[in-house]
N, C-alpha and C. Protein backbone atom coordinates (compact mmCIF):
# COMPACT_ATOMS: atom_id res chain seq x y z
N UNK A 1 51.73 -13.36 108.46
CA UNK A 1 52.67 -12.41 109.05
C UNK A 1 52.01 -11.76 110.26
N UNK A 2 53.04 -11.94 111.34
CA UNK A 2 52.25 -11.09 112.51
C UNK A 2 53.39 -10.10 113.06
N UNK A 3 53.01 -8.93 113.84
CA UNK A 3 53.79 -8.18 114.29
C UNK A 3 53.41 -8.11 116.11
N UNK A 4 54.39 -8.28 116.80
CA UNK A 4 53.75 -8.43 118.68
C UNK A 4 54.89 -7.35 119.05
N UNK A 5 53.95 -6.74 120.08
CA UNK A 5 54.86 -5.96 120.74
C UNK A 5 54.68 -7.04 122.15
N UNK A 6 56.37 -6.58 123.00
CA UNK A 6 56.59 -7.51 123.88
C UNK A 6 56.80 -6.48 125.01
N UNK A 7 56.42 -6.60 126.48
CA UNK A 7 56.83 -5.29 127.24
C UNK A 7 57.46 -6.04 128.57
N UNK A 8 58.16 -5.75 129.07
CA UNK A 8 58.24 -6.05 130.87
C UNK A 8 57.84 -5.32 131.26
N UNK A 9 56.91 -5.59 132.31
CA UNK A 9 56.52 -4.60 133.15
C UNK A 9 56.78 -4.94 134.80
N UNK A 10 57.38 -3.84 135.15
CA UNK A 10 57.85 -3.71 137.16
C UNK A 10 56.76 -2.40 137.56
N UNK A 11 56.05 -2.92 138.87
CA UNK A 11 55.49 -1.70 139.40
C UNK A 11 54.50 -0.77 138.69
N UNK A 12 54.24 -1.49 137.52
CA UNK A 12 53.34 -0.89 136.58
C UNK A 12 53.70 0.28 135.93
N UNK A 13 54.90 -0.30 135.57
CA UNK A 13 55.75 0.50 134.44
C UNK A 13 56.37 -0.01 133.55
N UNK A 14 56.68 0.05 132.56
CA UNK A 14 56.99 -0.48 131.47
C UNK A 14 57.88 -0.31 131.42
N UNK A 15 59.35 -1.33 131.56
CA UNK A 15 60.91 -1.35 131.61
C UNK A 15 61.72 -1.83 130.66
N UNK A 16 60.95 -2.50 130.12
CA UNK A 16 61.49 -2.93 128.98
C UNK A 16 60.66 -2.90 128.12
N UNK A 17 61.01 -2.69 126.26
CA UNK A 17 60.00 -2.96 125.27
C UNK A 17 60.50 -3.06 123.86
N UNK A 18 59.94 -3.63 123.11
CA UNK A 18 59.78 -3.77 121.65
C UNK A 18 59.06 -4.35 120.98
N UNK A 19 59.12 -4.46 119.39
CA UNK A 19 58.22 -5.21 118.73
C UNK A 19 58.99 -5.66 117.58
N UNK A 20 58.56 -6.72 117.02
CA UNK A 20 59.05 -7.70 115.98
C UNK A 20 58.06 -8.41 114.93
N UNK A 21 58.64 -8.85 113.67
CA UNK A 21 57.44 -9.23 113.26
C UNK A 21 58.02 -10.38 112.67
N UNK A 22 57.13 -11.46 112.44
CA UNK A 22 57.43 -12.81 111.75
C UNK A 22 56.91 -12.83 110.68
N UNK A 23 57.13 -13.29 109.62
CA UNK A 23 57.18 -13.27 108.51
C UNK A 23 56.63 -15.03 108.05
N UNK A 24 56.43 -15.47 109.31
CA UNK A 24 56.15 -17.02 108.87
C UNK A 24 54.31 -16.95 108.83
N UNK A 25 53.86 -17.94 108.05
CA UNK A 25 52.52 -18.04 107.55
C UNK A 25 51.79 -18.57 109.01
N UNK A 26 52.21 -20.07 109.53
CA UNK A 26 51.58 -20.67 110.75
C UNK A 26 52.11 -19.76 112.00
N UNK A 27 50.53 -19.64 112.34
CA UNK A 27 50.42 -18.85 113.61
C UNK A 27 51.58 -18.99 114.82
N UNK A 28 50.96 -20.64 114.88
CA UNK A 28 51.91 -20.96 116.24
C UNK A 28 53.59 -20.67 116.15
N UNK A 29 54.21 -21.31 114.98
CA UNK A 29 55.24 -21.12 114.76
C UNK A 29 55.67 -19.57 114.79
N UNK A 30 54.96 -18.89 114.58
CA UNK A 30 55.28 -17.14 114.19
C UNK A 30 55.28 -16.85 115.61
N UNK A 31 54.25 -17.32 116.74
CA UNK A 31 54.37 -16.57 117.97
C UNK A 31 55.62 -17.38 118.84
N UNK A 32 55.91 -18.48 118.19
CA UNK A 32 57.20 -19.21 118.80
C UNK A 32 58.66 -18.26 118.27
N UNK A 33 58.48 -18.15 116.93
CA UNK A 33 59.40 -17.26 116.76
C UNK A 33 59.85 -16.02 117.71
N UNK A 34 58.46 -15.26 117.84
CA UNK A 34 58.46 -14.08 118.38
C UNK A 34 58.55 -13.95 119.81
N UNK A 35 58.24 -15.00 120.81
CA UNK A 35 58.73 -15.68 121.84
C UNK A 35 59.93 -15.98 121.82
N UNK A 36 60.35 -16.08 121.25
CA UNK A 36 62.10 -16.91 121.32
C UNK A 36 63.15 -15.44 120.93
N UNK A 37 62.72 -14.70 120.24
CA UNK A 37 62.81 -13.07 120.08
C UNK A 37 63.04 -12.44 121.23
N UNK A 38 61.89 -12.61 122.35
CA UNK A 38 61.79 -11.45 122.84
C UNK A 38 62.98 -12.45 124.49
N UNK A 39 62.77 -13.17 124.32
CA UNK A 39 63.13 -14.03 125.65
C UNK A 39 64.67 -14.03 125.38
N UNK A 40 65.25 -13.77 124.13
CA UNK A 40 66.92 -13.35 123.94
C UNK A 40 67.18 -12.06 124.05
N UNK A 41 66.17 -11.02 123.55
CA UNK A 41 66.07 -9.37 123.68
C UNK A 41 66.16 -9.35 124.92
N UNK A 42 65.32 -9.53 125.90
CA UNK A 42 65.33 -9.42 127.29
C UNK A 42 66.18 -10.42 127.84
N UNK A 43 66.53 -11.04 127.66
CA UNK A 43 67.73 -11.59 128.45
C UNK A 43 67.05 -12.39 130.01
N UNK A 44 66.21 -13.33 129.00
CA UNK A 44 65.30 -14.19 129.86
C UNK A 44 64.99 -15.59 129.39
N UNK A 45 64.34 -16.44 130.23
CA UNK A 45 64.00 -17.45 129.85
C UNK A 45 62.51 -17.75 129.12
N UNK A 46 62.28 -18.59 127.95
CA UNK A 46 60.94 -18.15 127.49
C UNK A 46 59.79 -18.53 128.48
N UNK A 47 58.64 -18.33 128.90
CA UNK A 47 57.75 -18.25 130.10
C UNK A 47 56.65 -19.48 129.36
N UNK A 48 56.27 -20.57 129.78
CA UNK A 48 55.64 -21.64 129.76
C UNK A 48 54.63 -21.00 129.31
N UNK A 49 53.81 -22.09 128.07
CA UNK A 49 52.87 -21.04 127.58
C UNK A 49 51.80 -22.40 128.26
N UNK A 50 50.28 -21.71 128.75
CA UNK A 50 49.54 -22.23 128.85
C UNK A 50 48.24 -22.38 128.18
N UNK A 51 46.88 -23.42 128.63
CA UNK A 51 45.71 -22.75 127.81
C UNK A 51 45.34 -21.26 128.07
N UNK A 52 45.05 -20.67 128.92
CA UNK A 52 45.25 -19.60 129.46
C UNK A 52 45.33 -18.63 128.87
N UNK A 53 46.46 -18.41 127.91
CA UNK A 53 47.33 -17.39 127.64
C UNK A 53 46.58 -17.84 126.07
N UNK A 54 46.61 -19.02 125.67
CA UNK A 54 45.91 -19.19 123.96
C UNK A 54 44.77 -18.30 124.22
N UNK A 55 43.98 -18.58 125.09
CA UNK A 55 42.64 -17.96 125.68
C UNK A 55 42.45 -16.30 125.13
N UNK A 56 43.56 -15.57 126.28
CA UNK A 56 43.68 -14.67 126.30
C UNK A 56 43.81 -13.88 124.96
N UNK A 57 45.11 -14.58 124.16
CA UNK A 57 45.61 -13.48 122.97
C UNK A 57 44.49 -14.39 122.06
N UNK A 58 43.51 -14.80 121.70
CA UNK A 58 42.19 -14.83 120.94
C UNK A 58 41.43 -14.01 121.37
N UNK A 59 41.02 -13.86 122.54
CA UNK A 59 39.79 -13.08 123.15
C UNK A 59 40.56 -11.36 122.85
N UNK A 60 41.41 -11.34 123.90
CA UNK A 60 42.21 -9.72 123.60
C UNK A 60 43.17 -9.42 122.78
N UNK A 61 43.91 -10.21 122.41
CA UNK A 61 44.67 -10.19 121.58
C UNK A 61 46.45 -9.92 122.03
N UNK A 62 45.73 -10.31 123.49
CA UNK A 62 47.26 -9.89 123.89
C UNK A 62 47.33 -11.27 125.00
N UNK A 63 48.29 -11.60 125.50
CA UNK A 63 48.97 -13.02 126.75
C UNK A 63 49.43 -12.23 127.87
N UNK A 64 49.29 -12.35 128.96
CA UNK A 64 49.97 -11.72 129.93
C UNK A 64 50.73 -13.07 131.13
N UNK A 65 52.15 -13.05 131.27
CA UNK A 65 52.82 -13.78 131.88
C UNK A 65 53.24 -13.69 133.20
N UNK A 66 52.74 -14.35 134.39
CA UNK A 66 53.40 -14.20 135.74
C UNK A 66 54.92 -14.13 135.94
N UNK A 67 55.26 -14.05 137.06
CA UNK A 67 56.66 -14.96 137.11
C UNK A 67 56.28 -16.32 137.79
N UNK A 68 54.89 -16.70 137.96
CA UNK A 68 54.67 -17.66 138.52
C UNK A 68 54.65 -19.17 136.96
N UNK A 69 54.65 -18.01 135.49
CA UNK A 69 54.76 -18.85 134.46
C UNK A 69 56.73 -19.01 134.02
N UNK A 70 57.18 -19.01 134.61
CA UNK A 70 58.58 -18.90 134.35
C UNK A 70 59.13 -19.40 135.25
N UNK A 71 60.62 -20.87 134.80
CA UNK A 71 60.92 -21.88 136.34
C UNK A 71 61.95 -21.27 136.93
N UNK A 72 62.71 -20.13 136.30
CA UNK A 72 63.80 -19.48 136.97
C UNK A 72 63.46 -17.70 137.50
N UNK A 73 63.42 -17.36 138.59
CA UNK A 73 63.12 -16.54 139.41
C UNK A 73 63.52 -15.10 138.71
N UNK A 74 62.55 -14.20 138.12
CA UNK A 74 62.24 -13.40 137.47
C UNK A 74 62.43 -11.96 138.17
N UNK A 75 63.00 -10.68 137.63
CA UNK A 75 63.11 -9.67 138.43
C UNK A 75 61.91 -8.49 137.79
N UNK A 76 60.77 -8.67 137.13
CA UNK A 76 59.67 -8.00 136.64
C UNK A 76 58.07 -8.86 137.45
N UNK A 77 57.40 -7.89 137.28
CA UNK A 77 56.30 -8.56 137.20
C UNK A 77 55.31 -9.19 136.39
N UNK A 78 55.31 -8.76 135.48
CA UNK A 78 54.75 -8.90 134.08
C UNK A 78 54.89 -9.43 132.75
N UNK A 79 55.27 -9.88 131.95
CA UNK A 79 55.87 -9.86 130.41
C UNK A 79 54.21 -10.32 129.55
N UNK A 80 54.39 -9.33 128.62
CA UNK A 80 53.27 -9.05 128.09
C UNK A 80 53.53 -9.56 126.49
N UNK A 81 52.96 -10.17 125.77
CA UNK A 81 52.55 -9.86 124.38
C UNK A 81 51.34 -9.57 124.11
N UNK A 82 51.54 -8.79 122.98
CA UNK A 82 50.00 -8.25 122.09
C UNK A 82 50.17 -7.74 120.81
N UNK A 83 49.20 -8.62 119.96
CA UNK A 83 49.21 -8.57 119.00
C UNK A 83 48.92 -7.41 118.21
N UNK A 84 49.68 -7.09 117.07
CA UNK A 84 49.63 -5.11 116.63
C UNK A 84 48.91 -5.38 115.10
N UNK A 85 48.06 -5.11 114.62
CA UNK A 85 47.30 -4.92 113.85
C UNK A 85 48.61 -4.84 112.21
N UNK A 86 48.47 -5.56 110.97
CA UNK A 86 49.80 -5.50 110.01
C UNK A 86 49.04 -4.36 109.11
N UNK A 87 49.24 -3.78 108.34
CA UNK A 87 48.82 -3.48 107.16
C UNK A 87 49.55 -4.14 106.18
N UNK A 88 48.02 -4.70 105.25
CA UNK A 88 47.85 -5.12 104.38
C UNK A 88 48.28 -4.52 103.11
């Protein structure tokens, strides 16, 4: 089970936000879930995931997305996940 908060960010502000949690056991599948979540919440397309971004949310625990990771022309700068700590 994981819980991600998801943010847009414009101008270095945070315009959009929430968090969700998956309830599925495999990782990948849970952050696909939660990707596919946030990309209908926001009213977007889901943003190409790269090595990059696996990189990132291991090391920090969070992915950070261009609009240069997304094929249809984006009105934010940012879209963020990061992973929120569950209690056990």
């Amino acid at each position: 089970m994981i819980t991600v908060w998801g943010k847009l960010l414009k101008d270095g502000k945070i315009v959009r936000s929430d968090t969700v949690t998956s309830e599925k056991q495999d990782m990948s599948a849970a952050l696909l879930e939660c990707l596919e979540y946030f990309a209908a919440k926001f009213d977007m397309e889901a943003p190409m995931w790269h090595s990059q971004h696996t990189k990132q949310l291991g090391i920090f625990h969070k992915a950070t997305f261009r609009p240069d990771d997304f094929i249809d022309k984006v009105d934010f700068d940012r879209f963020e996940l990061q992973l929120l700590e569950n209690e056990k």
